[in-house]
Protein backbone atom coordinates (compact mmCIF):
# COMPACT_ATOMS: atom_id res chain seq x y z
CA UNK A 1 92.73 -41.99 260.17
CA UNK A 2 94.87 -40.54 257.23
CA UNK A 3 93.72 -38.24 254.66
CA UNK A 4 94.73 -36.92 251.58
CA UNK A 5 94.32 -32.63 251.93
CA UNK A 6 93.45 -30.10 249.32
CA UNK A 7 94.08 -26.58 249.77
CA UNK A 8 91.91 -24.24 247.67
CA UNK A 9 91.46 -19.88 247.54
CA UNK A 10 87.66 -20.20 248.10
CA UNK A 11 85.54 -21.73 250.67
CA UNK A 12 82.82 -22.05 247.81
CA UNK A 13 85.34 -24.23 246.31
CA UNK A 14 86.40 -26.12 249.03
CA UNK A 15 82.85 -27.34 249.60
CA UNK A 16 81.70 -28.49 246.31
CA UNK A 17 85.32 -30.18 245.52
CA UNK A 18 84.22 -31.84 249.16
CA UNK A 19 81.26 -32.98 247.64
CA UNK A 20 82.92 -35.18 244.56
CA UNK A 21 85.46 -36.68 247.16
CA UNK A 22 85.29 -39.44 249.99
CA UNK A 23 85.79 -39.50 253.86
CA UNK A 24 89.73 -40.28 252.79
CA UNK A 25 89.87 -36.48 251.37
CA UNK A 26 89.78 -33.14 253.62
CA UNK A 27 89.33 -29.47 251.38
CA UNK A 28 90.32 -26.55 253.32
CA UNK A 29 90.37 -22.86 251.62
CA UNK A 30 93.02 -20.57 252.58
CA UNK A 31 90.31 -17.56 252.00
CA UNK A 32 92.42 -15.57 249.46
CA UNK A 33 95.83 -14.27 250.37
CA UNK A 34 97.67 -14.73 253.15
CA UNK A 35 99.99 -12.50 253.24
CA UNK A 36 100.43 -8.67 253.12
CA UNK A 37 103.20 -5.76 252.74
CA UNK A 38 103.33 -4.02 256.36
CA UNK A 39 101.05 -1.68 257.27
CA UNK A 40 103.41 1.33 258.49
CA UNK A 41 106.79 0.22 256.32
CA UNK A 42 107.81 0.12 252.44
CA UNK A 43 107.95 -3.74 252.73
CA UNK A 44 111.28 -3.69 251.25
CA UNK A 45 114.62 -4.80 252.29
CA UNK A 46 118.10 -4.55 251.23
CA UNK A 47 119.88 -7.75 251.04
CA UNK A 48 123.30 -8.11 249.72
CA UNK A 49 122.54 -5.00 247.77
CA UNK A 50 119.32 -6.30 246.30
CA UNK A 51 116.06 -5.22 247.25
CA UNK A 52 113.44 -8.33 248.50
CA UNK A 53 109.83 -7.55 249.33
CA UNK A 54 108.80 -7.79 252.56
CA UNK A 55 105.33 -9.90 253.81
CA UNK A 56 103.61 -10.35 257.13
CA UNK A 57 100.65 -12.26 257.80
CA UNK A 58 97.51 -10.37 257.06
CA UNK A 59 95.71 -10.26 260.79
CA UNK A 60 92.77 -12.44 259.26
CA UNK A 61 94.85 -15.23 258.32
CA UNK A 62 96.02 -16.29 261.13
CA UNK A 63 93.25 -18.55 262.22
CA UNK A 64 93.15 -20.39 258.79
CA UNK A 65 96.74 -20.73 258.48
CA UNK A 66 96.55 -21.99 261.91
CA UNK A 67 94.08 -24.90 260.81
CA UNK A 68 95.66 -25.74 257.56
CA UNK A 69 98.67 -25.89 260.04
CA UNK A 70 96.75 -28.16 261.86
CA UNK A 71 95.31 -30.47 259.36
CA UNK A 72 98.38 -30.56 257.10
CA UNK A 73 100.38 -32.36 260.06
CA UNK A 74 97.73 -35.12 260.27
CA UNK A 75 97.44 -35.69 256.54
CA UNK A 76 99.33 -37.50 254.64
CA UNK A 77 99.42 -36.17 251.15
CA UNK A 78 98.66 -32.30 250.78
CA UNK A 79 97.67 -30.78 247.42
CA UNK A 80 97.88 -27.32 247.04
CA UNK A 81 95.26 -26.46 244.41
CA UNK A 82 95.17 -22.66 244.08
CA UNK A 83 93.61 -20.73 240.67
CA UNK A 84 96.11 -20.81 237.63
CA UNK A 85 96.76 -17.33 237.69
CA UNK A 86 99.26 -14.92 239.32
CA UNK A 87 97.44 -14.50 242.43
CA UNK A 88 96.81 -18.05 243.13
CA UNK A 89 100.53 -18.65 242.52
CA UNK A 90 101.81 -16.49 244.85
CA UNK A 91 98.95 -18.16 247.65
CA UNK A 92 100.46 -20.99 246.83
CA UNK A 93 103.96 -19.88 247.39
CA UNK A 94 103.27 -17.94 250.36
CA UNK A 95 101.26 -21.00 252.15
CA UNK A 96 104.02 -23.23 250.93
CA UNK A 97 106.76 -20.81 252.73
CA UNK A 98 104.61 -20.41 255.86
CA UNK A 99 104.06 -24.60 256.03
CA UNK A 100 107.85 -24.66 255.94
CA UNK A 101 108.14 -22.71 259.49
CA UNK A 102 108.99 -19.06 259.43
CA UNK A 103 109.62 -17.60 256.19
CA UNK A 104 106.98 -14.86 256.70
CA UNK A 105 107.02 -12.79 259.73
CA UNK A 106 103.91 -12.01 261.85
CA UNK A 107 102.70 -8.20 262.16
């Protein structure tokens, strides 16, 4: 069966948008960020003489990127409904990049 997927920060969230939705509708919450600057570097690299921040997978993530991974192939719209702030535009980003197969690196 298809479903339509929403990706929230907060499991909190996650549930009671659940609750307002039917069985055609899956919430999953990405838990916060996702990503991190590396533990033991600057996180910064020089490209073409400009400097780009660096970001690996924070070690918790993994598992919940791994299931919105997993649910995101079997659905068949995805929303990506993250807090209108700074923060949740950058989850956003980063889950977007990381959905699109190797834009972040793993630590």
């Amino acid at each position: 069966m298809s479903f339509k997927l929403i990706i929230v920060e907060s499991p909190e969230k996650a549930k009671l948008i659940g609750t307002f939705l039917d069985s055609s509708w899956k919430t999953i919450a990405s838990k916060g960020s996702i990503v991190d600057l590396p533990p033991k570097e600057y996180g910064l690299s020089k490209v073409d003489n400009k400097f780009h921040a660096v970001y690996v997978l924070n070690e918790n993530s993994k598992k919940i990127i791994a299931e919105i991974k997993e649910l995101a192939s079997q659905a068949s719209e995805i929303y990506i409904a993250t807090d209108a702030d700074r923060e949740g535009e950058k989850i956003a980003q980063d889950i977007v990049n990381e959905k699109q197969d190797g834009l972040l690196t793993e630590s």
